[in-house]
C-alpha atoms as a PDB file:
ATOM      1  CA  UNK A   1      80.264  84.975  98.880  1.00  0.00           C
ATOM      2  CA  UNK A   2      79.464  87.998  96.307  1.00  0.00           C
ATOM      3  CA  UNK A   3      77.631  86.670  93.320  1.00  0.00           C
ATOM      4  CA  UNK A   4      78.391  88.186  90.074  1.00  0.00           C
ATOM      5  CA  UNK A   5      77.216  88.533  86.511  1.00  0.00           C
ATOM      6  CA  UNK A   6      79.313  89.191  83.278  1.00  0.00           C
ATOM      7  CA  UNK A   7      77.378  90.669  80.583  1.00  0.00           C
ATOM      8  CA  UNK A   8      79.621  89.987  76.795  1.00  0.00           C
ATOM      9  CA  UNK A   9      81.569  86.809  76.051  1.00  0.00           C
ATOM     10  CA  UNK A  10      83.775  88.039  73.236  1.00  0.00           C
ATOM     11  CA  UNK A  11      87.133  88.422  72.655  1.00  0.00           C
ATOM     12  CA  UNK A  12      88.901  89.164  76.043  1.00  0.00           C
ATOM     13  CA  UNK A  13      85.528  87.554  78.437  1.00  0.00           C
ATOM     14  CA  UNK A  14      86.458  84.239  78.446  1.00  0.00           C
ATOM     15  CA  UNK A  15      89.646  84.837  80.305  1.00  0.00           C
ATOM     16  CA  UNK A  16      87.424  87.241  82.529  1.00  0.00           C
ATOM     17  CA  UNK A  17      84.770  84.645  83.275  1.00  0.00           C
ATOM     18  CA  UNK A  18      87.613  81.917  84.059  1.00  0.00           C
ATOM     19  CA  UNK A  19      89.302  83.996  86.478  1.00  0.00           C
ATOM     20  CA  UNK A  20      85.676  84.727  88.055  1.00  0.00           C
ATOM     21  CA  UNK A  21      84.872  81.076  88.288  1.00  0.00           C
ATOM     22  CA  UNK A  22      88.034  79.997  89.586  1.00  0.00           C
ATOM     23  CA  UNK A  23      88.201  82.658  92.399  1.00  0.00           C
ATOM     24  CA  UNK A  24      86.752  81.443  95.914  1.00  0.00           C
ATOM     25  CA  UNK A  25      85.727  84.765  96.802  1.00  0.00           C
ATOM     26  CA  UNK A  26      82.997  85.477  94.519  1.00  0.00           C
ATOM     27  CA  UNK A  27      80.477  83.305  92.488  1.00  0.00           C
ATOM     28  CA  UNK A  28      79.999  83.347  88.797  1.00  0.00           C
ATOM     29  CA  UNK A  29      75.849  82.965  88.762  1.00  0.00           C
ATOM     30  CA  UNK A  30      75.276  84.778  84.887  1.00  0.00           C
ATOM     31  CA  UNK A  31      77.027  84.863  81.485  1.00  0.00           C
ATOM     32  CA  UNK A  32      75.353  87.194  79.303  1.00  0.00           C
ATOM     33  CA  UNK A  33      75.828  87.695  75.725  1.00  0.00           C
ATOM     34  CA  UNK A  34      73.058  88.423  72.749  1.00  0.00           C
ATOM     35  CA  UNK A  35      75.018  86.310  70.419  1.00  0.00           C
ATOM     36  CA  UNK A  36      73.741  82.916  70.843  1.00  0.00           C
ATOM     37  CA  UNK A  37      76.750  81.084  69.252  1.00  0.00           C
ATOM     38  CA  UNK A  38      78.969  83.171  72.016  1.00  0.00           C
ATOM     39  CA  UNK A  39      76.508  81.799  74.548  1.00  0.00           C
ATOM     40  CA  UNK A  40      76.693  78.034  73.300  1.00  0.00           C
ATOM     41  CA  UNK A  41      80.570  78.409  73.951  1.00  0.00           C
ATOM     42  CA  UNK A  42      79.999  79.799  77.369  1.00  0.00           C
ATOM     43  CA  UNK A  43      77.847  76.332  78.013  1.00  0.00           C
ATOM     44  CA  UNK A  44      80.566  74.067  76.937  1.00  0.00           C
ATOM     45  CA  UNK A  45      82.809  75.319  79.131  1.00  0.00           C
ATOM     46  CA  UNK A  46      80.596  75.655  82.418  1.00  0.00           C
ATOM     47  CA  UNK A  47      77.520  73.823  81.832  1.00  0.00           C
ATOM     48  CA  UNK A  48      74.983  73.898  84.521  1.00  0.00           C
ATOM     49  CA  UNK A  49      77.243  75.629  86.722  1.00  0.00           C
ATOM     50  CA  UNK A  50      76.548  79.079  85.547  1.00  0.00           C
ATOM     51  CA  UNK A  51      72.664  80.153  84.320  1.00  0.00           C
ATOM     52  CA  UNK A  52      73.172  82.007  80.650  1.00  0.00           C
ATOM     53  CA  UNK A  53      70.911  84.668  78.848  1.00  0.00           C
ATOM     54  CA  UNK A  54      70.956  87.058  76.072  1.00  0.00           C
ATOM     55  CA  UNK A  55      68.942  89.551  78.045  1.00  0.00           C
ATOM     56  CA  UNK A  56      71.518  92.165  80.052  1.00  0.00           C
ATOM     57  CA  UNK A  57      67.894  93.430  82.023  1.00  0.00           C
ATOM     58  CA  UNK A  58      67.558  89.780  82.770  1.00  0.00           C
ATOM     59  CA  UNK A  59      71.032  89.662  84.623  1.00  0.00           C
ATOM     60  CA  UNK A  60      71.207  93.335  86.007  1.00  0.00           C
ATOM     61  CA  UNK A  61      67.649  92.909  87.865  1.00  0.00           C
ATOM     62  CA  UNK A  62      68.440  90.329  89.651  1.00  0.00           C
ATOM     63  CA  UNK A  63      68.497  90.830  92.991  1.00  0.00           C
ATOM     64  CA  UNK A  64      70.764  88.319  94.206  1.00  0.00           C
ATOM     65  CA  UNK A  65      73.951  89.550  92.114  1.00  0.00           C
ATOM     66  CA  UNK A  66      76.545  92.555  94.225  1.00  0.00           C
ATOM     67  CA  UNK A  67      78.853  92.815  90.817  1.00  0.00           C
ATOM     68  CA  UNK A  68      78.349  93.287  87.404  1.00  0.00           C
ATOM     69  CA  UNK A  69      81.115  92.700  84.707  1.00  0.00           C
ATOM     70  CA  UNK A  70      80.826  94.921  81.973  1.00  0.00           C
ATOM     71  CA  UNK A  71      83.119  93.108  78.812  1.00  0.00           C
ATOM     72  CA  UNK A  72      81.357  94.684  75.559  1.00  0.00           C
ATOM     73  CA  UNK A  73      82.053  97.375  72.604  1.00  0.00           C
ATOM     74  CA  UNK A  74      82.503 100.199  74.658  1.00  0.00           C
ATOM     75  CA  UNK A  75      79.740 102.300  73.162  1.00  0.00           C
ATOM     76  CA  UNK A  76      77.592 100.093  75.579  1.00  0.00           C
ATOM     77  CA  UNK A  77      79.478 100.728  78.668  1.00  0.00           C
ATOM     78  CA  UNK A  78      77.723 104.081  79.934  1.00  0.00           C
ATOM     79  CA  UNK A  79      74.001 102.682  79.893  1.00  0.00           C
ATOM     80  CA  UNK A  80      75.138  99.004  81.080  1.00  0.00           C
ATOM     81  CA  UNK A  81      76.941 100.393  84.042  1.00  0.00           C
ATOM     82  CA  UNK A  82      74.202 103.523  85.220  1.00  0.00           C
ATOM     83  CA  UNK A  83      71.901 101.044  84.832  1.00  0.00           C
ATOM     84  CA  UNK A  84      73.956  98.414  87.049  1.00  0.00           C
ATOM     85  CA  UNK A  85      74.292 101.179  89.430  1.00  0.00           C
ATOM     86  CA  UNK A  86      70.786 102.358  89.882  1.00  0.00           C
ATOM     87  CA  UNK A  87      69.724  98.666  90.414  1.00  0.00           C
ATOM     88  CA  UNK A  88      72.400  98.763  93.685  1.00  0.00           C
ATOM     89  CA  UNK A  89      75.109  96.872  91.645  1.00  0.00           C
ATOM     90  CA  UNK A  90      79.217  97.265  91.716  1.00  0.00           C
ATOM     91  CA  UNK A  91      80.469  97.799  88.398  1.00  0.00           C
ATOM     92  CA  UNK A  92      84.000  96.207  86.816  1.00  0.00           C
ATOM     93  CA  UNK A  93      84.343  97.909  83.476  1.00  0.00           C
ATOM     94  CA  UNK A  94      86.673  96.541  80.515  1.00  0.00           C
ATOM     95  CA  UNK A  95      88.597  99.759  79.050  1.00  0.00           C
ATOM     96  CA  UNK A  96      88.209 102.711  78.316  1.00  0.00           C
ATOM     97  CA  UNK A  97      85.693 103.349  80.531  1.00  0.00           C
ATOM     98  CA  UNK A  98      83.037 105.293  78.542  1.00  0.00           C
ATOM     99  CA  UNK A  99      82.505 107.017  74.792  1.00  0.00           C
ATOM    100  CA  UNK A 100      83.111 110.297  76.692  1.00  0.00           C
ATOM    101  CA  UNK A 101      84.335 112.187  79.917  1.00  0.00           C
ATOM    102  CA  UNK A 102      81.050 112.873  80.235  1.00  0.00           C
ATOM    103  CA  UNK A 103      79.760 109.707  80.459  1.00  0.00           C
ATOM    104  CA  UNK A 104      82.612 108.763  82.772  1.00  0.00           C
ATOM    105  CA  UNK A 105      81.756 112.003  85.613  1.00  0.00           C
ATOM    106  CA  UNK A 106      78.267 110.902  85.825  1.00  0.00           C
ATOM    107  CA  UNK A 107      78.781 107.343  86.202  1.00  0.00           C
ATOM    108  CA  UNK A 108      81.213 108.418  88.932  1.00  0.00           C
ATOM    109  CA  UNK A 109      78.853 110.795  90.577  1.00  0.00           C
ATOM    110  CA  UNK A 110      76.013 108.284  90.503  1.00  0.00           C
ATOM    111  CA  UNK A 111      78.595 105.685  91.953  1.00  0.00           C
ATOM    112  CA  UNK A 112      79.988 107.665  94.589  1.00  0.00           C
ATOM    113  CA  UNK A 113      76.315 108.932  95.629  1.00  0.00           C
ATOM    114  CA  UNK A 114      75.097 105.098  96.222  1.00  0.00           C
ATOM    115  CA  UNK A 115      78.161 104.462  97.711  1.00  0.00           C
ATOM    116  CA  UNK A 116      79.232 101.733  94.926  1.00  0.00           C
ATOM    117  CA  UNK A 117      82.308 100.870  93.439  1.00  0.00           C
ATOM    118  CA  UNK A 118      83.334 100.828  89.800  1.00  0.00           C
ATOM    119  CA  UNK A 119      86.405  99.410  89.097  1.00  0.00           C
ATOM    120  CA  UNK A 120      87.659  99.455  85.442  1.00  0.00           C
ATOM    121  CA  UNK A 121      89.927  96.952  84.154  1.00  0.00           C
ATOM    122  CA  UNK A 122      93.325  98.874  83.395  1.00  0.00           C
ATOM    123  CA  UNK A 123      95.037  95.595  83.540  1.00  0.00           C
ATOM    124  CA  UNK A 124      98.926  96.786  83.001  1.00  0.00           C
ATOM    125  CA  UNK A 125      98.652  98.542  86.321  1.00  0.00           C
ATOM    126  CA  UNK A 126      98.425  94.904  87.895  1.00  0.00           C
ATOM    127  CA  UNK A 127     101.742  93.705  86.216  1.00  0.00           C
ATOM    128  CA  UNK A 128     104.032  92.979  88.561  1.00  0.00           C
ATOM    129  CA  UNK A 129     106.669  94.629  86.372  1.00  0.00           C
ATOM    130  CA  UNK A 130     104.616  97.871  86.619  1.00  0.00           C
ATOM    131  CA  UNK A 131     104.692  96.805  90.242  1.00  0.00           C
ATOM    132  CA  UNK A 132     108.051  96.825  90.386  1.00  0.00           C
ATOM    133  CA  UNK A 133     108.874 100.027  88.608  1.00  0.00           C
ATOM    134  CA  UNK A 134     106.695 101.978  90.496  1.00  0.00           C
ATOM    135  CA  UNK A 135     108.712 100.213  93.545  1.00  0.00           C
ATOM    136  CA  UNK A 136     112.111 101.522  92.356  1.00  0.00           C
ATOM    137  CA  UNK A 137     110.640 105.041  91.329  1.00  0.00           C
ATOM    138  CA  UNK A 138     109.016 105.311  94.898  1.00  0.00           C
ATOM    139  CA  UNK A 139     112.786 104.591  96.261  1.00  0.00           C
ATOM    140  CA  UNK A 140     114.292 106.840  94.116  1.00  0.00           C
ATOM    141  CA  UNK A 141     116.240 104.308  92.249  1.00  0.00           C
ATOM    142  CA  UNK A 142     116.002 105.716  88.936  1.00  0.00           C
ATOM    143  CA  UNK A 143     116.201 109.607  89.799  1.00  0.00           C
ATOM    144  CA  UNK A 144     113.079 112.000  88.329  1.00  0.00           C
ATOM    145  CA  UNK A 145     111.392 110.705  85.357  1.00  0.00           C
ATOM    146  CA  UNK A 146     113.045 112.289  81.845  1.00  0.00           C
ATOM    147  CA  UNK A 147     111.120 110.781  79.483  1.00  0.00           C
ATOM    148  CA  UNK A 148     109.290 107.719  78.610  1.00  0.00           C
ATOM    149  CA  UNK A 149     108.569 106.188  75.358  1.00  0.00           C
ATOM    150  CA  UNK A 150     106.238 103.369  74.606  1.00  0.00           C
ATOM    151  CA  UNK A 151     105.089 101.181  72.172  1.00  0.00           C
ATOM    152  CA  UNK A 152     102.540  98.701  71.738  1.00  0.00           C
ATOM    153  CA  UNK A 153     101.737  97.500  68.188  1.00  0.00           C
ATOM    154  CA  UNK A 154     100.518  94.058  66.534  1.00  0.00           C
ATOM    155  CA  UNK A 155      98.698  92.888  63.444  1.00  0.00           C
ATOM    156  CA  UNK A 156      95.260  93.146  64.558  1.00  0.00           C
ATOM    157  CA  UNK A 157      92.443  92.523  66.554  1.00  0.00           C
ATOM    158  CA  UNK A 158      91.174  95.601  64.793  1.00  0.00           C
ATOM    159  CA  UNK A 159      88.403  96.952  66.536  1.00  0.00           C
ATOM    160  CA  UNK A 160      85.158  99.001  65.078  1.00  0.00           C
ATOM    161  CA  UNK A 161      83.905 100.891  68.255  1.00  0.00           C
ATOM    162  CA  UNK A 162      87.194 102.885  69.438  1.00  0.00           C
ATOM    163  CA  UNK A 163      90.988 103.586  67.677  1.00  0.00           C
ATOM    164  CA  UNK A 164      94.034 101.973  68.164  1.00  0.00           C
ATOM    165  CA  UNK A 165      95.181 105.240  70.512  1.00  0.00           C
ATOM    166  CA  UNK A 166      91.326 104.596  72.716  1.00  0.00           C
ATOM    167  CA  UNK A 167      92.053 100.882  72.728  1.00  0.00           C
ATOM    168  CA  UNK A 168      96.302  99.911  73.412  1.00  0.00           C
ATOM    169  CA  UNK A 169      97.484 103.749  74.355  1.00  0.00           C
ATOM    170  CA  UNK A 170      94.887 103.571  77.155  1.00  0.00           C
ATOM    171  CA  UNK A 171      97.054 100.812  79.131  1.00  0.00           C
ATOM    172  CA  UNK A 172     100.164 103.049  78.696  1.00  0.00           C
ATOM    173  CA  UNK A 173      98.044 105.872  79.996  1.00  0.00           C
ATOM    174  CA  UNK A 174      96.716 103.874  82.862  1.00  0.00           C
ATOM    175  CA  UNK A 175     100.333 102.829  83.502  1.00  0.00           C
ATOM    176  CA  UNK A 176     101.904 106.528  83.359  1.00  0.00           C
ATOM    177  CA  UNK A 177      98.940 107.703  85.693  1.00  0.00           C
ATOM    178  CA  UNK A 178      99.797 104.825  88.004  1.00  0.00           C
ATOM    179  CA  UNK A 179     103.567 105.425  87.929  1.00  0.00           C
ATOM    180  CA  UNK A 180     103.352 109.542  88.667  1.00  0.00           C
ATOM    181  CA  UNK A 181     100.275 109.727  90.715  1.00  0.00           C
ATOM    182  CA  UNK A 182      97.928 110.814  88.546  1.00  0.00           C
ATOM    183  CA  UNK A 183      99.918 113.595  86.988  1.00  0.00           C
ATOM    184  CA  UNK A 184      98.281 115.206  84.017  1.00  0.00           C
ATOM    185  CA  UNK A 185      99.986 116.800  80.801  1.00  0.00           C
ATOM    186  CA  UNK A 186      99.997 120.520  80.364  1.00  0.00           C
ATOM    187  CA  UNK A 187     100.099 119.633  76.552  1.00  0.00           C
ATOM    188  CA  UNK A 188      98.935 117.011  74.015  1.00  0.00           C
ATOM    189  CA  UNK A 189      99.865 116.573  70.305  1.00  0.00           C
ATOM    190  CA  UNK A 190      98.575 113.674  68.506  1.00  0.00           C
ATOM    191  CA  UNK A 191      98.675 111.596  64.747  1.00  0.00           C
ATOM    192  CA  UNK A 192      97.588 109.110  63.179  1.00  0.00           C
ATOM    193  CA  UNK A 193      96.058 107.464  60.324  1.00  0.00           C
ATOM    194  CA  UNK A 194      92.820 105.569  59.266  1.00  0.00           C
ATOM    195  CA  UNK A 195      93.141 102.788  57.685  1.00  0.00           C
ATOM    196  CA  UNK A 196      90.958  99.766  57.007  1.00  0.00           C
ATOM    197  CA  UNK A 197      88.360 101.511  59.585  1.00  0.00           C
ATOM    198  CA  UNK A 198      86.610 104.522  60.243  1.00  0.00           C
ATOM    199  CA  UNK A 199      88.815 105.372  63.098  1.00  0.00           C
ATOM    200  CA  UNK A 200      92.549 105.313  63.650  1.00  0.00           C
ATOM    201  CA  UNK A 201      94.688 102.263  63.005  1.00  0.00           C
ATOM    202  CA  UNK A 202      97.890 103.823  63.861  1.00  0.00           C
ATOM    203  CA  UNK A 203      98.671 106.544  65.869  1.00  0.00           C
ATOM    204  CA  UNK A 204     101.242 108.876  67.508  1.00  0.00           C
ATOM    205  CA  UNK A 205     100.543 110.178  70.924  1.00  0.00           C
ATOM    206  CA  UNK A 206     103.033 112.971  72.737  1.00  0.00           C
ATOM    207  CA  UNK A 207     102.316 113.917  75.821  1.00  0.00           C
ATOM    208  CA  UNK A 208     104.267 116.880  77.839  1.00  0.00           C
ATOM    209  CA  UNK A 209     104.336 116.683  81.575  1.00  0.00           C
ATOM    210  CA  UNK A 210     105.744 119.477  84.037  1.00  0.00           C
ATOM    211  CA  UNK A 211     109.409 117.599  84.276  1.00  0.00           C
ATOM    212  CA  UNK A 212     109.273 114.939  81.709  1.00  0.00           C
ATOM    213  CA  UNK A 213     107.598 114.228  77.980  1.00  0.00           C
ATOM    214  CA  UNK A 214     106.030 110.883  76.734  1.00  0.00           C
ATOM    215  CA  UNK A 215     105.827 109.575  73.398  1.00  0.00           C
ATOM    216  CA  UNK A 216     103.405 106.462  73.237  1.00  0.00           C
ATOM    217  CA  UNK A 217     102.976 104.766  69.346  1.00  0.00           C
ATOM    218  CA  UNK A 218      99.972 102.772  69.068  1.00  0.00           C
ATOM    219  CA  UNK A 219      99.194 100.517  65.893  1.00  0.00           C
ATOM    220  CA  UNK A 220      97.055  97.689  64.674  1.00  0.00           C
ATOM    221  CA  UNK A 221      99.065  97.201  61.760  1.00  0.00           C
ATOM    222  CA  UNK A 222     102.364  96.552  62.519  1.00  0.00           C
ATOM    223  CA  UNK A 223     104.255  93.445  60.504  1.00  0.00           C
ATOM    224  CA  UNK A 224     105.803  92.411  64.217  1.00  0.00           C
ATOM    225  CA  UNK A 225     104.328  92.733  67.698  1.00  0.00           C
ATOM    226  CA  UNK A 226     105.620  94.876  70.286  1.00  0.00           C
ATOM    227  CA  UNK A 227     104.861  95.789  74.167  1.00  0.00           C
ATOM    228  CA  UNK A 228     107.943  98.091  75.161  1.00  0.00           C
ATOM    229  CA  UNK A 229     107.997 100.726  77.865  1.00  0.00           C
ATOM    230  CA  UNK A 230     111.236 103.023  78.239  1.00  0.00           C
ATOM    231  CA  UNK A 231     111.693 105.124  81.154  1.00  0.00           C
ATOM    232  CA  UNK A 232     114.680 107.557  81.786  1.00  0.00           C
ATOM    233  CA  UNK A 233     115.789 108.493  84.678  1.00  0.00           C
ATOM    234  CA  UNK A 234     118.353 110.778  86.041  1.00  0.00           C
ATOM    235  CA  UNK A 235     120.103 108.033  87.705  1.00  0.00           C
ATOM    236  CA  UNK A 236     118.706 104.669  86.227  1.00  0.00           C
ATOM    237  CA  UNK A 237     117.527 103.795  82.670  1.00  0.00           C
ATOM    238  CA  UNK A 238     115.081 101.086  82.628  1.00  0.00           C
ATOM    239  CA  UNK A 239     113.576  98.701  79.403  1.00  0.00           C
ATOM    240  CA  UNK A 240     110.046  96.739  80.229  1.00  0.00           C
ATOM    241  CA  UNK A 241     109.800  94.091  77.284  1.00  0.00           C
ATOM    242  CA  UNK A 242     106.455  92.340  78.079  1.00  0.00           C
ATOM    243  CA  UNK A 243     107.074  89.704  74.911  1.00  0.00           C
ATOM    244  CA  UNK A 244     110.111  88.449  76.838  1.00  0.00           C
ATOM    245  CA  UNK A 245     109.793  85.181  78.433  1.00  0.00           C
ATOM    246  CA  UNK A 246     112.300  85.663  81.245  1.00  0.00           C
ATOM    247  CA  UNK A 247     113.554  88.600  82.284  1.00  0.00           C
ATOM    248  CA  UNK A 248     110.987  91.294  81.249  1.00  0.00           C
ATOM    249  CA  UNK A 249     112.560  94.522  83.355  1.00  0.00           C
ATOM    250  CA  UNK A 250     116.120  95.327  82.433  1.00  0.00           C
ATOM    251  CA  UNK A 251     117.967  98.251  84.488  1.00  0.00           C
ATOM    252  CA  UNK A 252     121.050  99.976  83.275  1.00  0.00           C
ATOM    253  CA  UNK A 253     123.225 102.017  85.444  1.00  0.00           C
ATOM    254  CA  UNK A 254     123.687 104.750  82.592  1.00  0.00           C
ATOM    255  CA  UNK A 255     123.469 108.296  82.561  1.00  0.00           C
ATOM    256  CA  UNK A 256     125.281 111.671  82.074  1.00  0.00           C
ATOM    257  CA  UNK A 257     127.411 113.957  84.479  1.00  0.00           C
ATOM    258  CA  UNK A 258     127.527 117.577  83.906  1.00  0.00           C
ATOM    259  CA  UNK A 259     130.801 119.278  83.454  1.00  0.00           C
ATOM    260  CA  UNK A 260     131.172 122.968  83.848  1.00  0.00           C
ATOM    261  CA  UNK A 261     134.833 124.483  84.792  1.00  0.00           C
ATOM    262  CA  UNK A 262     137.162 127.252  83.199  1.00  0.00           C
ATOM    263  CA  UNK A 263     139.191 124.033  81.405  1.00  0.00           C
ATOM    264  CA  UNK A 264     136.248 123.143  78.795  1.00  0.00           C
ATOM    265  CA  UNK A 265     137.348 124.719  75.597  1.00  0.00           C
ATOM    266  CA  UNK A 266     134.052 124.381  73.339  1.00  0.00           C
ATOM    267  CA  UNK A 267     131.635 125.637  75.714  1.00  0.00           C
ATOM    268  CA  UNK A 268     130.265 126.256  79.086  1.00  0.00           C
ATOM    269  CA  UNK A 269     129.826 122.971  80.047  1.00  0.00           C
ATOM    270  CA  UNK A 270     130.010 119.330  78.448  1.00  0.00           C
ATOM    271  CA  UNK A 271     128.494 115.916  79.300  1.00  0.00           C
ATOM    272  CA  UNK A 272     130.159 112.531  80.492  1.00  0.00           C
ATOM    273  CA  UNK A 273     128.169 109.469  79.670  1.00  0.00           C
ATOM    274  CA  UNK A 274     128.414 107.367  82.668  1.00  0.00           C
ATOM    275  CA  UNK A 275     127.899 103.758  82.020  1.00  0.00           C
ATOM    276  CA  UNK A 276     127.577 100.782  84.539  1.00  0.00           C
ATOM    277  CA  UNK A 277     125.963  97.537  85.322  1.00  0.00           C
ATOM    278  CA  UNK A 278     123.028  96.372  83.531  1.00  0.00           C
ATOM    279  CA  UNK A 279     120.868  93.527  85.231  1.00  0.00           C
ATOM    280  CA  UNK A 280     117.638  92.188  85.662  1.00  0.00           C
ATOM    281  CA  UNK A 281     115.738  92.066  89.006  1.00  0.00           C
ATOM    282  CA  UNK A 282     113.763  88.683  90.160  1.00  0.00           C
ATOM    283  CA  UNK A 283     110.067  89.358  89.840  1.00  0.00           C
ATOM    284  CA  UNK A 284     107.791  87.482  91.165  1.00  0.00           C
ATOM    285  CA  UNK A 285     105.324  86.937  88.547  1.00  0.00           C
ATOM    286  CA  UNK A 286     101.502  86.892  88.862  1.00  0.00           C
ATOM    287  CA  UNK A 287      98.445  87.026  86.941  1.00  0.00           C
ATOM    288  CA  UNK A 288      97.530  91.067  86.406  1.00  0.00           C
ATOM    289  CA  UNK A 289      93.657  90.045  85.094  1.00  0.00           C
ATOM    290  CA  UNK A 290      93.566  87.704  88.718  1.00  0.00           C
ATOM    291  CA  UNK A 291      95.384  90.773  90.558  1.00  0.00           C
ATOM    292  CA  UNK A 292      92.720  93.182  89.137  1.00  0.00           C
ATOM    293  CA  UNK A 293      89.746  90.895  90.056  1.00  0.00           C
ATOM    294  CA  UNK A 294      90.624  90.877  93.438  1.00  0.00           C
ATOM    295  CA  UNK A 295      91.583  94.706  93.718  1.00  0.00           C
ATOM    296  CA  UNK A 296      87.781  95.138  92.837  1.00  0.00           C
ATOM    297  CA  UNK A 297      86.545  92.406  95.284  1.00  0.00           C
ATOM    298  CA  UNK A 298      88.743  94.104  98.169  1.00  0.00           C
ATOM    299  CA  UNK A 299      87.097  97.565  97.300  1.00  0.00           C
ATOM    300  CA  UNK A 300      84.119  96.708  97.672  1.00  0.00           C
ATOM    301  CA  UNK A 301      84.323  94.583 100.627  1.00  0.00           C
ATOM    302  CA  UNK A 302      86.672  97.548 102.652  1.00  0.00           C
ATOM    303  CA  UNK A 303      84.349  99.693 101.072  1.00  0.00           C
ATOM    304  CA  UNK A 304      87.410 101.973  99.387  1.00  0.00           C
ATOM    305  CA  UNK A 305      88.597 103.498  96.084  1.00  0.00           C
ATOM    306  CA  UNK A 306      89.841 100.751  93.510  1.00  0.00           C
ATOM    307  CA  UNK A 307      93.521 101.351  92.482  1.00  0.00           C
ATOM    308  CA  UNK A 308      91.925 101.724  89.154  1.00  0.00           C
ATOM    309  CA  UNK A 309      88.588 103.161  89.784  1.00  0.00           C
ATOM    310  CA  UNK A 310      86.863 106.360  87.937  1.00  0.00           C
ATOM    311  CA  UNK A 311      88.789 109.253  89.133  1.00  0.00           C
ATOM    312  CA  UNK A 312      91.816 107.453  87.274  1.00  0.00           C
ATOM    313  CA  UNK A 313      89.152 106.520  84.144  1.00  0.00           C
ATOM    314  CA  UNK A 314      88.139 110.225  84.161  1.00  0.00           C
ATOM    315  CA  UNK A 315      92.094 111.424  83.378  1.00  0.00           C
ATOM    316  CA  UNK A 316      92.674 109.217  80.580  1.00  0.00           C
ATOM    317  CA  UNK A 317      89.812 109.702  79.035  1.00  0.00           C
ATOM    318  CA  UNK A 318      90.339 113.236  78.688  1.00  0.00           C
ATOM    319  CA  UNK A 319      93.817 112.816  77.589  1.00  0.00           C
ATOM    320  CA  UNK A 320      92.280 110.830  75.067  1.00  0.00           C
ATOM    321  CA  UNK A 321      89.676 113.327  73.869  1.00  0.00           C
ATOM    322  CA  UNK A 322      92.085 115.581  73.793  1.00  0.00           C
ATOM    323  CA  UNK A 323      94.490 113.976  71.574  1.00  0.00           C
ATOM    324  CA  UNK A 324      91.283 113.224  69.263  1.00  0.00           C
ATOM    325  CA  UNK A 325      90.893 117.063  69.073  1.00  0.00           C
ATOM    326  CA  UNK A 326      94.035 117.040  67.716  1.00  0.00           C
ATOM    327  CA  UNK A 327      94.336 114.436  65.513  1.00  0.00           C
ATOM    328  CA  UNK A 328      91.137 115.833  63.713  1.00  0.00           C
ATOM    329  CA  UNK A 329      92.004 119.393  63.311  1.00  0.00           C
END
């Protein structure tokens, strides 16, 4: 059994650290946070069963531990995780990876030369909606990719150490990556708007790939929450509403056929909307935090590439830099 050590227990590390403890495959031997009254929660919920610190050198130099769990601001992310490495450790990284691209090509040269894993925690691509959207694009179900718009707003949590776009646009990112391959945009055009922080609140992200564009809106102050993915297709429309209940993925037989003969009066050609069936697939549900815990325990045991290791960290992250460029010029 792998023994492990999560360094932060704030926001999103509690639901990390359960998933740890609760996994047969790996041991939870150190919470680490250097906010005591963080640390006092961590007791009451595991007690003697887990040893606690507020010293990350404390936890990382151990020589027992295989993983580390890296869960704080994500200014600390580069130095937790080279540090990690050097001591022999595999890293699992909350997003974005690191501050910079950088940061993020060293880490994944010093990973790759100790032969370590680093696994960073793009949790959409675990959904098993995403799952099963990447399952009907592989089969050609919904044609080639025309556009894809998505949106992921709420009021609040908002953070101090990255912008709205670095913190929610990086799971639609992670999620376009994932769905085309690891295609990358040609061109990037970016807004948005600081407000109640020193970095973005809101933003406006548009993306232009080879075939299709992507529009991905990204706020922290939105009056109602929303986690919506649209993809069209040549053949298939498809809506992913994560806030539903039931039936998150709904597919709609809808499209256009071209018409182009000597009878078209107006023009060269004209469009017919087709329109058919509209339904919603059964989808097994699971738990994408569980899903990407054990994607990172099965890379390092097969000794393989994480579905969501660096290479993919290293093409967001310079999508996002990018789209900073732009949004301060």
């Amino acid at each position: 059994m792998k023994n492990i050590g999560l360094i932060g227990f704030g926001y999103w590390a509690p639901a990390i650290a359960n998933k740890i403890f609760i996994n047969p495959k790996i041991n939870l031997k150190w919470i680490c946070d250097q906010n005591k009254d963080r640390i006092q929660k961590a007791k009451l919920i595991y007690h003697d069963q887990v040893n606690y610190s507020q010293d990350s050198n404390e936890v990382i130099n151990d020589p027992t531990l295989d993983m580390i769990v890296i869960a704080v601001e994500t200014s600390g992310h580069y130095n937790l995780a080279k540090q990690s490495l050097t001591m022999g450790k595999h890293v699992f990284v909350e997003k974005p990876f690191t501050s910079t691209v950088q940061q993020a090509i060293d880490l994944d040269k010093l990973a790759k030369n100790c032969n370590l894993k680093i696994h960073i925690n793009h949790v959409m691509i675990y959904n098993s909606v995403i799952k099963k959207i990447k399952e009907l694009l592989v089969e050609n179900h919904i044609g080639k990719i025309l556009y894809l718009d998505s949106m992921r707003m709420n009021l609040g949590q908002i953070r101090k150490d990255v912008s709205s776009m670095w913190d929610l646009a990086s799971h639609d990112l992670a999620v376009i990556d994932y769905l085309t391959d690891g295609k990358q945009p040609y061109y990037i055009s970016a807004v948005g708007e600081k407000h109640f922080n020193s970095k973005e609140s809101v933003s406006f992200l548009t993306l232009r790939y080879e075939n299709f564009i992507s529009h991905i809106q990204s706020s922290w102050i939105s009056p109602v929450k929303e986690r919506k993915l649209i993809i069209v297709g040549t053949k298939k429309m498809i809506v992913f509403d994560d806030l539903k209940i039931s039936e998150k993925l709904t597919i709609y037989d809808k499209g256009f056929h071209i018409i182009n003969n000597e009878n078209i009066e107006y023009g060269v050609y004209e469009t017919k909307i087709h329109e058919g069936d509209v339904w919603s697939p059964y989808i097994e549900q699971k738990d994408a935090l569980s899903e990407s815990i054990e994607n990172f325990i099965i890379s390092v045991e097969e000794n393989k590439q994480s579905l969501t290791g660096s290479d993919q960290g290293i093409r967001i992250l310079k999508i996002l830099e990018e789209a900073d460029k732009k949004m301060n010029n």
